[in-house]
N, C-alpha and C. Protein backbone atom coordinates (compact mmCIF):
# COMPACT_ATOMS: atom_id res chain seq x y z
N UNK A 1 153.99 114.56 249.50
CA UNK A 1 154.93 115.11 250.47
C UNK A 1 154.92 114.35 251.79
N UNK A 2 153.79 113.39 252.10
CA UNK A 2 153.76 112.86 253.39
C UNK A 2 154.69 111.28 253.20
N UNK A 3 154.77 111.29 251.89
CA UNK A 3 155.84 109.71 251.72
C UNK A 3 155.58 108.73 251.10
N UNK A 4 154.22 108.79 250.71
CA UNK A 4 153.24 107.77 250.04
C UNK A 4 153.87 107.90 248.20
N UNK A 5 154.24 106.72 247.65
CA UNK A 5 154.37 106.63 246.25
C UNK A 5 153.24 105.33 245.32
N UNK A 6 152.90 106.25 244.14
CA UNK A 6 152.00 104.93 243.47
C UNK A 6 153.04 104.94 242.27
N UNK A 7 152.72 104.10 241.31
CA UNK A 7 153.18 103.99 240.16
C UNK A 7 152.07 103.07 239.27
N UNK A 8 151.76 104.01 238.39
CA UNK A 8 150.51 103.46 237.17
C UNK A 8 150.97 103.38 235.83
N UNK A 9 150.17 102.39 234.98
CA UNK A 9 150.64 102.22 233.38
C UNK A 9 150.44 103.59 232.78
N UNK A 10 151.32 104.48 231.70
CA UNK A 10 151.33 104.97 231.36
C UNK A 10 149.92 105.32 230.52
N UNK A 11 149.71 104.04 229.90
CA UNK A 11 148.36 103.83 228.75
C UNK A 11 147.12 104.35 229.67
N UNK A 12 146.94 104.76 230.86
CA UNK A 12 145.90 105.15 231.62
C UNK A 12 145.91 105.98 231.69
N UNK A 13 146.60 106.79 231.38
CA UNK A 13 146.55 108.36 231.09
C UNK A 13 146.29 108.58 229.78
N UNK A 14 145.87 107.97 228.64
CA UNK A 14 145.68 108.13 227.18
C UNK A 14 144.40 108.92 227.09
N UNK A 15 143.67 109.27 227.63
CA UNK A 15 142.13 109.56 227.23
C UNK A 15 141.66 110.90 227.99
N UNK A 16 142.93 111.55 228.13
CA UNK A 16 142.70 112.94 228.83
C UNK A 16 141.53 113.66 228.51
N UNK A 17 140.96 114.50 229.51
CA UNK A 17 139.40 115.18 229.41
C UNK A 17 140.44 116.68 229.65
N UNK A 18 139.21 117.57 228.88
CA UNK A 18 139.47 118.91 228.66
C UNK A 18 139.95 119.98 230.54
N UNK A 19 139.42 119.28 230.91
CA UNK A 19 139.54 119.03 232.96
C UNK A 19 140.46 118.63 233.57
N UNK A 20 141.62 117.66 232.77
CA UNK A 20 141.93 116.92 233.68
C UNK A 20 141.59 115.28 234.31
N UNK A 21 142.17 114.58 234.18
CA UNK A 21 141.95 113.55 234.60
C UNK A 21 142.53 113.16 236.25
N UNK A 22 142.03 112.45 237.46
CA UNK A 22 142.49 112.33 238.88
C UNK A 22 144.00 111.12 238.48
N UNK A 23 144.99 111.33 238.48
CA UNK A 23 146.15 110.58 238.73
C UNK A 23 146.16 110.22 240.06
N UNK A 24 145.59 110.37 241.09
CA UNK A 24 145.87 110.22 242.30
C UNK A 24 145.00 110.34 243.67
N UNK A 25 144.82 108.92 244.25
CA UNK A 25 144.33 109.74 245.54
C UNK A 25 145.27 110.60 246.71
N UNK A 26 144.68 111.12 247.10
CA UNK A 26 145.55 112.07 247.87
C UNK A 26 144.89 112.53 249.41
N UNK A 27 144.98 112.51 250.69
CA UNK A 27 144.76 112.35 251.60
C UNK A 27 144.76 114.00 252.15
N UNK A 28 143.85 114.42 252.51
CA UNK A 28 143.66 115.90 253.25
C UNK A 28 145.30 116.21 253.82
N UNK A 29 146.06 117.32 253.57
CA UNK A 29 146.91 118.04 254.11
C UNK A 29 148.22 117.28 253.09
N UNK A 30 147.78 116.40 252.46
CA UNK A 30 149.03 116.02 251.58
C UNK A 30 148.80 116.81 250.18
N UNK A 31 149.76 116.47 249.50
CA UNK A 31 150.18 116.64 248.07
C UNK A 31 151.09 116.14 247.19
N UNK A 32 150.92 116.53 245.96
CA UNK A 32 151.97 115.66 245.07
C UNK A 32 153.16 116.49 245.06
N UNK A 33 154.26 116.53 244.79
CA UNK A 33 155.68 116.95 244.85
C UNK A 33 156.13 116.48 243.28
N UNK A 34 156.10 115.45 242.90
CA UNK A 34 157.05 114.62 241.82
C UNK A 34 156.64 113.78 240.68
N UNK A 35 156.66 113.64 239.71
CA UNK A 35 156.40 113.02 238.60
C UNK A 35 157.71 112.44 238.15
N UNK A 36 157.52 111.51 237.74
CA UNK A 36 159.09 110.66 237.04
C UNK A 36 157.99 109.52 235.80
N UNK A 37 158.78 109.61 234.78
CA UNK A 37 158.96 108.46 233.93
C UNK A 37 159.64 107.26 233.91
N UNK A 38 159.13 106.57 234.05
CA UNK A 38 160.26 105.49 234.61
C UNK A 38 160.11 103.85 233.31
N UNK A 39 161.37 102.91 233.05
CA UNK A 39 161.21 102.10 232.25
C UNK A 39 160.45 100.45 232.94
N UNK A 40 160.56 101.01 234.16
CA UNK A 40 159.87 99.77 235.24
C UNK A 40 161.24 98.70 235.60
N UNK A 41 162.35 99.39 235.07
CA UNK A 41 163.26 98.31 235.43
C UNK A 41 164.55 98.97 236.40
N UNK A 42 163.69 100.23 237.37
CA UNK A 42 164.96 101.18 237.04
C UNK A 42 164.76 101.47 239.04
N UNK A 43 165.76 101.90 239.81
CA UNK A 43 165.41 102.40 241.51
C UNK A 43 164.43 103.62 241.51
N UNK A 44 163.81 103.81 243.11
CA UNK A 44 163.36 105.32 243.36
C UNK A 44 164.22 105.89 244.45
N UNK A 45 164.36 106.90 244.50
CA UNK A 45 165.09 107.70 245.50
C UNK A 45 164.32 108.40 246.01
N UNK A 46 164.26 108.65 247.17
CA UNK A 46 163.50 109.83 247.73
C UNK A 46 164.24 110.89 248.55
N UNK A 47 164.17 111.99 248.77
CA UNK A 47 164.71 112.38 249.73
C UNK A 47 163.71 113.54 250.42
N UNK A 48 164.10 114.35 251.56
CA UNK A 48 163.38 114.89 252.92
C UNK A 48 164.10 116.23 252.81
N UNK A 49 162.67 117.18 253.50
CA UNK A 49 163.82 118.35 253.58
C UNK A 49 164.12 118.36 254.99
N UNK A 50 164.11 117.35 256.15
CA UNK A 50 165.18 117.09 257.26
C UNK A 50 166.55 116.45 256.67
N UNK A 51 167.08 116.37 255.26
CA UNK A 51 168.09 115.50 254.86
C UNK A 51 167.69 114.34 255.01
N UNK A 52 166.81 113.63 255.65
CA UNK A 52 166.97 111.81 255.00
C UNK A 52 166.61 111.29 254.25
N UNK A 53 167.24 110.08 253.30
CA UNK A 53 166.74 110.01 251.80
C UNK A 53 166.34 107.83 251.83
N UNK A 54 165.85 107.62 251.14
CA UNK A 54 165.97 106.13 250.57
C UNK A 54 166.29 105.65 249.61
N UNK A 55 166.54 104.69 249.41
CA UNK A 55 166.76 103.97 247.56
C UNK A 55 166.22 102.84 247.86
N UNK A 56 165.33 102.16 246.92
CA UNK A 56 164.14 101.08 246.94
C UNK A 56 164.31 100.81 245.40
N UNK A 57 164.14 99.30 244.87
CA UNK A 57 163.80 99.06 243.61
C UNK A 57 162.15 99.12 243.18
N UNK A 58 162.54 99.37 241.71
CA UNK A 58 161.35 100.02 241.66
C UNK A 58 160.44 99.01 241.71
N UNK A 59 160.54 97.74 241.50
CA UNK A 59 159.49 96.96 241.53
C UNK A 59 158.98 96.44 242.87
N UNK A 60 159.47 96.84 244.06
CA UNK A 60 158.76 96.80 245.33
C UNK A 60 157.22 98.00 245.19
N UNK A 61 157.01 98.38 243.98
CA UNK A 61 155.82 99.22 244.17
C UNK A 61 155.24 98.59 242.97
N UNK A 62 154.08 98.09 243.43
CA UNK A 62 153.36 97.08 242.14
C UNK A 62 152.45 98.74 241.62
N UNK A 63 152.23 98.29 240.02
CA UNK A 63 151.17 99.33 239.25
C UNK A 63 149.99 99.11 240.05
N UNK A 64 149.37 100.41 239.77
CA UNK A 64 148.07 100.86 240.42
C UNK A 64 147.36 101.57 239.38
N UNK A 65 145.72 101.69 239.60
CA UNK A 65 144.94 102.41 238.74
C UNK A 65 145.06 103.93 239.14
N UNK A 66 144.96 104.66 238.38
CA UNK A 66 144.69 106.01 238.44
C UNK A 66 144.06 106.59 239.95
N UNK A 67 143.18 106.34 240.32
CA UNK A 67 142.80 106.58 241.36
C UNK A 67 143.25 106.15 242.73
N UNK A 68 144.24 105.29 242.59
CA UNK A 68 144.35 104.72 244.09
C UNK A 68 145.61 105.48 244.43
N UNK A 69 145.58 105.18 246.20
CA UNK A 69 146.16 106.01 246.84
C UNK A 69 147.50 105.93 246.84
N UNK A 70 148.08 104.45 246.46
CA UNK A 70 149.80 104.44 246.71
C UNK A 70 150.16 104.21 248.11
N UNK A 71 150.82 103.25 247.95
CA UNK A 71 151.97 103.16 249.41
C UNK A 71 153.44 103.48 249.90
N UNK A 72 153.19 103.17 251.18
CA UNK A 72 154.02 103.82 251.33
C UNK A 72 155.82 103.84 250.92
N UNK A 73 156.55 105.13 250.64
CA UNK A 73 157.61 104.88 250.04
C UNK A 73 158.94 105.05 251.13
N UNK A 74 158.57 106.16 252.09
CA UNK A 74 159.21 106.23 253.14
C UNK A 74 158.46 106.59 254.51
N UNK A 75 158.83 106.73 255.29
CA UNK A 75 158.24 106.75 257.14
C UNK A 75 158.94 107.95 257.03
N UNK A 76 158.23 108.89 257.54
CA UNK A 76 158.93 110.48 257.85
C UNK A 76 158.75 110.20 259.32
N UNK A 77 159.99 111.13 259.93
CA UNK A 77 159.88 111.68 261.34
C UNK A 77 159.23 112.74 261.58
N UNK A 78 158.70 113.03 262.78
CA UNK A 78 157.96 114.65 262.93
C UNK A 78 158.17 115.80 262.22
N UNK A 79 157.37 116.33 261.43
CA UNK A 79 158.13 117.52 261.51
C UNK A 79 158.43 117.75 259.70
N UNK A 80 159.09 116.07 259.30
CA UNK A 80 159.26 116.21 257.94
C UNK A 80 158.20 116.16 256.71
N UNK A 81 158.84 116.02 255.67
CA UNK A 81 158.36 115.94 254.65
C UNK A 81 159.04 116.14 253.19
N UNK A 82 159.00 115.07 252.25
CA UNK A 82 159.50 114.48 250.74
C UNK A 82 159.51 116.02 250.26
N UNK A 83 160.73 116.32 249.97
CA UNK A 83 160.96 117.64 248.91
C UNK A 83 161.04 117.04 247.43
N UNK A 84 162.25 115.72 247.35
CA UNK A 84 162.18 115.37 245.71
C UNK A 84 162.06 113.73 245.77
N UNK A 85 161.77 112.96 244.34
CA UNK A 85 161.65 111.87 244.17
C UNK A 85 162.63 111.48 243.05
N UNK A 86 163.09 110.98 242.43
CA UNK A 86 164.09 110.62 241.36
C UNK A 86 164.19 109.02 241.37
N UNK A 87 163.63 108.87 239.78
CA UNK A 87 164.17 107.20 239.10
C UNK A 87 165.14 107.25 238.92
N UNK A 88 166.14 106.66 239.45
CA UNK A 88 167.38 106.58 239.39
C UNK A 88 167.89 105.21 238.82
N UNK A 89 169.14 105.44 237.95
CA UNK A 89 170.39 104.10 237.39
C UNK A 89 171.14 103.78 238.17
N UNK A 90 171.75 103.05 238.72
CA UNK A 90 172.94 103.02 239.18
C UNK A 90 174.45 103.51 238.45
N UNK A 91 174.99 104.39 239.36
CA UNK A 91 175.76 105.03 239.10
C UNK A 91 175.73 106.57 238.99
N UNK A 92 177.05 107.37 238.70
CA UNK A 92 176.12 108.76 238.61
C UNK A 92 176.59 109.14 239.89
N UNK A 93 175.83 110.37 240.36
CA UNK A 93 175.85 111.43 241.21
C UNK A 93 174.66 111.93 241.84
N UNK A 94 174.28 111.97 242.64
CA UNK A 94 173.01 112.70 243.71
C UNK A 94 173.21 114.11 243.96
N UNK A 95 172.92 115.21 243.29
CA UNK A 95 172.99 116.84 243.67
C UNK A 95 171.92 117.13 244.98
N UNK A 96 172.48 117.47 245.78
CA UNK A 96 171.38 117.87 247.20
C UNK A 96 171.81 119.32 246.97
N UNK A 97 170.49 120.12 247.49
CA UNK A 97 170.42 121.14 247.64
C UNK A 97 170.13 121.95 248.38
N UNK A 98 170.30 122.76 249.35
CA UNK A 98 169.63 123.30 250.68
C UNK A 98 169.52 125.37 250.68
N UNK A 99 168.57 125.15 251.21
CA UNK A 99 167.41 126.97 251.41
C UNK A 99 168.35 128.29 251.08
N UNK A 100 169.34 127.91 252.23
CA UNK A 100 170.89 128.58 251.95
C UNK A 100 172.04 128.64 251.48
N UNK A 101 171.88 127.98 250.53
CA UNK A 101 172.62 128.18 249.46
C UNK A 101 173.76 126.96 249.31
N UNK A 102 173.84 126.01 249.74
CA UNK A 102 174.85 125.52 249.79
C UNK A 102 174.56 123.62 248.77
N UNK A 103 175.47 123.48 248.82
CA UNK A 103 175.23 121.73 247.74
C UNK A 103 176.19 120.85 247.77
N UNK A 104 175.99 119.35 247.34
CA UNK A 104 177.26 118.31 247.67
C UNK A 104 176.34 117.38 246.75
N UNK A 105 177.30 116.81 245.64
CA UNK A 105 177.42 115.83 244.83
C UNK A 105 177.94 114.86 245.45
N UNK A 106 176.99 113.58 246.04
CA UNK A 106 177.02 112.41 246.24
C UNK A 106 177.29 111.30 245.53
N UNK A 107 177.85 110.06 245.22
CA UNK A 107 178.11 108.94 244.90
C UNK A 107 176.61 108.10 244.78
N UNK A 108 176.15 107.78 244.12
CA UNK A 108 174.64 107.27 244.51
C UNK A 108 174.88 105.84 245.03
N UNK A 109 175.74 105.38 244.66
CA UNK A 109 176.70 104.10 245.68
C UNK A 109 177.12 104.12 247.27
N UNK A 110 176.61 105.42 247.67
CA UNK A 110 176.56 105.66 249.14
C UNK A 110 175.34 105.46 249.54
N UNK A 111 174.10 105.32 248.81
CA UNK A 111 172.81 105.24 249.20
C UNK A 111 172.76 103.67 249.15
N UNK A 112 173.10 102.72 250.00
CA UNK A 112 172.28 101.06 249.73
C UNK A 112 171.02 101.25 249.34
N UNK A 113 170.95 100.03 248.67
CA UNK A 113 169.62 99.52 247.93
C UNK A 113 169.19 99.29 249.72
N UNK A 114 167.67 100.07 249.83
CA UNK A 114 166.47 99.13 251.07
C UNK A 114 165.65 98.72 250.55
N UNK A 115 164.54 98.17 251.58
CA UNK A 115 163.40 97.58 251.15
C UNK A 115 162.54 99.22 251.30
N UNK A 116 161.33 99.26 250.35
CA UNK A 116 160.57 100.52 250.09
C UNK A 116 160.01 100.43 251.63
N UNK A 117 159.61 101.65 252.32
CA UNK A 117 158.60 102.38 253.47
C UNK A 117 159.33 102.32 254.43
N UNK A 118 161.10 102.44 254.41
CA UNK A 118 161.56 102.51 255.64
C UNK A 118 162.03 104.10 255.96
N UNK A 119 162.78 104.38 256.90
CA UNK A 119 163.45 105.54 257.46
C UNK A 119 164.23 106.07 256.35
N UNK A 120 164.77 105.48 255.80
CA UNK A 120 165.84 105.87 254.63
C UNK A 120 167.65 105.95 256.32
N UNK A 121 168.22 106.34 255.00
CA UNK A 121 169.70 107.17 255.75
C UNK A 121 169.41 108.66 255.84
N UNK A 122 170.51 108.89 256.54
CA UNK A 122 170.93 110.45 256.31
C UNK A 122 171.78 110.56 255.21
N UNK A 123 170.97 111.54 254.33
CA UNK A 123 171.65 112.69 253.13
C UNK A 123 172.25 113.24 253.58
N UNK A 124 171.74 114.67 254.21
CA UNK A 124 172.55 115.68 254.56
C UNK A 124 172.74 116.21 256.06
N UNK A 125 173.61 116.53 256.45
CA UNK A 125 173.87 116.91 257.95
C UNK A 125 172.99 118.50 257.95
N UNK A 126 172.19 118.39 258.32
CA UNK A 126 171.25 119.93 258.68
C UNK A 126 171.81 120.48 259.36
N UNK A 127 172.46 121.96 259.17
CA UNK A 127 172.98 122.74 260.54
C UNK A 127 171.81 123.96 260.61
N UNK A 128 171.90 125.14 261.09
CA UNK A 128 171.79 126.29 261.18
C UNK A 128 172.33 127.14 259.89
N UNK A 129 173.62 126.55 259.51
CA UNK A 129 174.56 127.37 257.92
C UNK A 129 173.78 127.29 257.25
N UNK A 130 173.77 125.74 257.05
CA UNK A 130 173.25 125.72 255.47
C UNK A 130 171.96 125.39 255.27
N UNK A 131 170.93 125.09 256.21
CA UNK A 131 169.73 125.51 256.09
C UNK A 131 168.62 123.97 255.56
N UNK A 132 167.68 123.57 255.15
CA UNK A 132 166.84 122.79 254.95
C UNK A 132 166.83 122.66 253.40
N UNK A 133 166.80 121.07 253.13
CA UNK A 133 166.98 120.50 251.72
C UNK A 133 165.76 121.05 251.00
N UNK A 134 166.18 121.37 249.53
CA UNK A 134 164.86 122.09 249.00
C UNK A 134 164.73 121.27 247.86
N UNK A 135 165.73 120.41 246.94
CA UNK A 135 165.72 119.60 246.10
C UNK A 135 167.61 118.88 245.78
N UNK A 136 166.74 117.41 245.11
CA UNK A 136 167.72 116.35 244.98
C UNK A 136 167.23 115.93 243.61
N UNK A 137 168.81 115.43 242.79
CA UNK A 137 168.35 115.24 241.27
C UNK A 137 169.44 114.54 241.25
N UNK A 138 169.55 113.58 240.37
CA UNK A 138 171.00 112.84 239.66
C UNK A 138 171.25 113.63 238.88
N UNK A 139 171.94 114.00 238.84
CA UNK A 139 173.03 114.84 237.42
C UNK A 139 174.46 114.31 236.92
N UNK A 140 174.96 114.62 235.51
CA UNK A 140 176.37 114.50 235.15
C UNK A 140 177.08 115.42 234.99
N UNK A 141 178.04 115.36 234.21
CA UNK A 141 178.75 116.83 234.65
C UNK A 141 178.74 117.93 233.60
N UNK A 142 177.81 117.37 232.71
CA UNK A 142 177.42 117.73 231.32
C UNK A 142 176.24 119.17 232.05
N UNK A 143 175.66 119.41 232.95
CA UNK A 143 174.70 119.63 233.26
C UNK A 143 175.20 121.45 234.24
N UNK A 144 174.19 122.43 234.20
CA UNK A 144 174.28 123.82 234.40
C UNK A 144 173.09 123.75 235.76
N UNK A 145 173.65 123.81 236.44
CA UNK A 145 172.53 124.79 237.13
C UNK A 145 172.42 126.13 237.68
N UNK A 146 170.84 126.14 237.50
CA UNK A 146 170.26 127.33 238.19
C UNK A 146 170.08 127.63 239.18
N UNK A 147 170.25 128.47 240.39
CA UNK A 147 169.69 128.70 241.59
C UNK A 147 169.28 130.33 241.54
N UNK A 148 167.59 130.26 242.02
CA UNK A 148 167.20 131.47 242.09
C UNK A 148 166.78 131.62 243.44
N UNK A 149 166.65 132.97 244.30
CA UNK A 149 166.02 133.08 245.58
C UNK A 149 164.67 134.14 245.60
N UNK A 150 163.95 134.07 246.53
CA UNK A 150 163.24 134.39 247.05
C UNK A 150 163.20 136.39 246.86
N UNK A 151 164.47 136.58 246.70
CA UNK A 151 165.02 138.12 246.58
C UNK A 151 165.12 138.07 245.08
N UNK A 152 164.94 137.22 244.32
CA UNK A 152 165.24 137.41 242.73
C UNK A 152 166.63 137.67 242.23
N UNK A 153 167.64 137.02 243.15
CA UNK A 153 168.98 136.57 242.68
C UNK A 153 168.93 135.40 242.20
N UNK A 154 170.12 135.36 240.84
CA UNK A 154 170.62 134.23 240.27
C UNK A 154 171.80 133.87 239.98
N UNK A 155 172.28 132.09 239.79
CA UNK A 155 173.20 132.12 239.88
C UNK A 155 173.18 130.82 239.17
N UNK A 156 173.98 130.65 238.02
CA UNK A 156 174.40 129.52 237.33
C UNK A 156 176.08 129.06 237.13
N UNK A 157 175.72 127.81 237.69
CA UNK A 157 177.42 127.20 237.47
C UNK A 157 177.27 125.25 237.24
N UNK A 158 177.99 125.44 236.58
CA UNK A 158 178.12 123.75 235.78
C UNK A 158 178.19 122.94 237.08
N UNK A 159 177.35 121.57 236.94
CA UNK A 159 177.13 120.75 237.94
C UNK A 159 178.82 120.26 238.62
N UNK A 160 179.70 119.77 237.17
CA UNK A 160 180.84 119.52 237.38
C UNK A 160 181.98 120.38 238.59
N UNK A 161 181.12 121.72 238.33
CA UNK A 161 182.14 122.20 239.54
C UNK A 161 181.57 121.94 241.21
N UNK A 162 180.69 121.61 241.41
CA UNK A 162 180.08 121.01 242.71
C UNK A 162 180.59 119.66 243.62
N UNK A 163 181.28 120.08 244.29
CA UNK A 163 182.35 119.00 245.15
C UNK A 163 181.22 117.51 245.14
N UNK A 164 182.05 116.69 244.94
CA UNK A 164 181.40 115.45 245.43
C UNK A 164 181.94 114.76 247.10
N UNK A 165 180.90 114.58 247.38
CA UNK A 165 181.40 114.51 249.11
C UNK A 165 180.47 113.67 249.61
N UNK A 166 180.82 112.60 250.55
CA UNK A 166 180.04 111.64 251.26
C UNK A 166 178.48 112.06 251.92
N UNK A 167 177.71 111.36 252.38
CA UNK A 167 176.40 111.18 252.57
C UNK A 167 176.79 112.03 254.38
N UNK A 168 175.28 112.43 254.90
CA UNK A 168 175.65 113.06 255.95
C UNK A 168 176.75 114.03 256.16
N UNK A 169 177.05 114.87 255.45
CA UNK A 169 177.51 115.65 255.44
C UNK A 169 176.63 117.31 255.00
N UNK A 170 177.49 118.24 255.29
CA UNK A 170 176.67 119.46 255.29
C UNK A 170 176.98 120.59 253.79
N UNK A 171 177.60 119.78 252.64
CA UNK A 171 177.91 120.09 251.75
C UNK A 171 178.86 121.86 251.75
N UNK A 172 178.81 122.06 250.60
CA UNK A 172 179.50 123.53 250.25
C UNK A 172 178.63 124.76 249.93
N UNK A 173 179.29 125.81 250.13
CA UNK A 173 178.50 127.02 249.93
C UNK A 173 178.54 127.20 248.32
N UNK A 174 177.34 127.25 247.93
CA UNK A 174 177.27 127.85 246.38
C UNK A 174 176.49 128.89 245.69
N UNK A 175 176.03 129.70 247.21
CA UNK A 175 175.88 131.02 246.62
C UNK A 175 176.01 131.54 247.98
N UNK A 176 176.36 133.17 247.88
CA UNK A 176 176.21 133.80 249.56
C UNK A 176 174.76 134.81 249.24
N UNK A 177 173.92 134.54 250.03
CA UNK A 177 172.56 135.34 250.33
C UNK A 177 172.72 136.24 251.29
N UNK A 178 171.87 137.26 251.03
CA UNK A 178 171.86 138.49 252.06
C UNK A 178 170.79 137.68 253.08
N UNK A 179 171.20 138.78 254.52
CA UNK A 179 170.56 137.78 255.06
C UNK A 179 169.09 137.75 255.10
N UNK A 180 168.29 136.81 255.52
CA UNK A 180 167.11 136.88 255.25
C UNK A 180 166.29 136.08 254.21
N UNK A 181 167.60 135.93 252.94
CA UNK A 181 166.88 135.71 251.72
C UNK A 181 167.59 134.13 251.47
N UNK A 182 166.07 133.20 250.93
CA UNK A 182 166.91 132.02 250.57
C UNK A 182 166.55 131.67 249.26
N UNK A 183 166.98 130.30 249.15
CA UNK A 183 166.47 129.60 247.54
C UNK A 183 165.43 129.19 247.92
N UNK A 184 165.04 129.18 246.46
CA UNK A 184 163.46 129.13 246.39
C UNK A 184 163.08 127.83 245.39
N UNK A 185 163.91 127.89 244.23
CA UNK A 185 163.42 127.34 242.85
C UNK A 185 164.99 126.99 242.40
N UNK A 186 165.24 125.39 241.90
CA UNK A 186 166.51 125.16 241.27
C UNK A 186 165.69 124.75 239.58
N UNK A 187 166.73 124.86 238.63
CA UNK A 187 166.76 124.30 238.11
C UNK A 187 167.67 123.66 237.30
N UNK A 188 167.88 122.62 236.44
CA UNK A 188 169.16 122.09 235.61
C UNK A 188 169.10 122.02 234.26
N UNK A 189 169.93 122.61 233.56
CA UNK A 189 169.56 122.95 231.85
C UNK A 189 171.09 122.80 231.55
N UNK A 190 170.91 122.68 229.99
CA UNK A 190 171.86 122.21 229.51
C UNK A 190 173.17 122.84 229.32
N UNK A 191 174.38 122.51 229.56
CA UNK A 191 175.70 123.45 229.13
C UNK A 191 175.83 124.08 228.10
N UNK A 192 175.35 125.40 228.24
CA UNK A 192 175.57 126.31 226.93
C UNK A 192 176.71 127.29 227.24
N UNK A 193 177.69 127.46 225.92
CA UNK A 193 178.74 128.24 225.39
C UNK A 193 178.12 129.54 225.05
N UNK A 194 178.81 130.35 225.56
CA UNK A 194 177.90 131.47 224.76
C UNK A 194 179.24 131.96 223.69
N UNK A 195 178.37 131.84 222.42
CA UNK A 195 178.81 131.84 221.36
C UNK A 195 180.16 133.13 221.05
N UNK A 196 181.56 133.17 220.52
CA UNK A 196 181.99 134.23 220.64
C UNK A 196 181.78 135.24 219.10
N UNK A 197 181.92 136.71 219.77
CA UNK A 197 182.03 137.54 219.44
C UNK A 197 182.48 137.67 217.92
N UNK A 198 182.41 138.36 217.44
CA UNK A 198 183.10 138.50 215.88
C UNK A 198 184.94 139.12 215.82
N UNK A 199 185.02 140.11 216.83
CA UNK A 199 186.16 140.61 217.55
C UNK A 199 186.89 139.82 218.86
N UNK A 200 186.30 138.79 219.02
CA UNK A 200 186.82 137.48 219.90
C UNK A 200 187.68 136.52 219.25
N UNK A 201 187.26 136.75 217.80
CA UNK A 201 187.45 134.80 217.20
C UNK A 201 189.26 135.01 217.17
């Protein structure tokens, strides 16, 4: 969460102990946030829950052993800290997501390629409305999501209906919360039909 990314050979994780094995050093008051699989030929994205995000190729981060600490992937400003990470293709769509309910499908062609450990751009325009980024994912339009809150409301609607709209911006409302209550937990699962009825067909 403080910005730091490693990337290790998969084959180093082969010999798992009943415990657990250390993937990571990790520095007092930090933590891990993100796991990705990646083909080693592919970008990272990062993004902030102040809205600012980066795109870096992935091979500006050389492999590391299991234990080491990783460098750095972005420079946070005061205050912040990495909500999501994503190996990203070129092309596609960036889903941002924020506390209060609101979201904007990005162009991932609005994010330039940088060099890894800088500031990044601005993602999202933070107001007071719509509240602090809680997660960022590439999605297609093949794709459902979930949004649950803190109050144990839910709400699912196909990625496809989520406006796509430029970078720095403060996206759309996609759920209304009572007040008080925000998102907590997204998730994205697959487009399911629910099957019809026998008195439907």
């Amino acid at each position: 969460k403080n910005g730091t990314i490693k990337k290790t050979e998969l084959s180093a994780y082969s010999n798992p102990r009943a415990g657990g094995i250390i993937a990571m050093g990790i520095d007092e008051g930090d933590g891990v946030i993100a796991v990705q699989l990646s083909d080693g030929q592919s970008e990272v994205f990062i993004g902030t829950r102040q809205g600012m995000a980066i795109r870096f190729p992935e091979d500006d981060v050389r492999p590391m052993g299991r234990t080491a600490y990783g460098v750095r992937g972005i420079t946070l400003r005061e205050g912040d800290e990495v909500v999501a990470m994503e190996v990203v293709k070129p092309g596609g769509t960036l889903l941002t997501l924020t506390e209060l309910g609101y979201g904007k499908r990005t162009p991932l062609d609005e994010y330039r390629v940088q060099s890894r450990g800088g500031v990044g751009l601005k993602n999202l325009d933070i107001t007071a409305k719509n509240g602090r980024v809680i997660e960022i994912a590439q999605v297609n339009e093949d794709k459902e999501l979930l949004l649950i809150t803190e109050w144990g409301k839910i709400l699912r609607t196909p990625t496809g209906d989520i406006r796509t709209i430029g970078r720095a911006t403060q996206g759309v409302r996609l759920m209304d919360l009572d007040e008080g209550d925000k998102v907590v937990s997204v998730a994205l699962v697959e487009n399911y039909e629910e099957p019809l009825k026998d008195d439907e067909t």
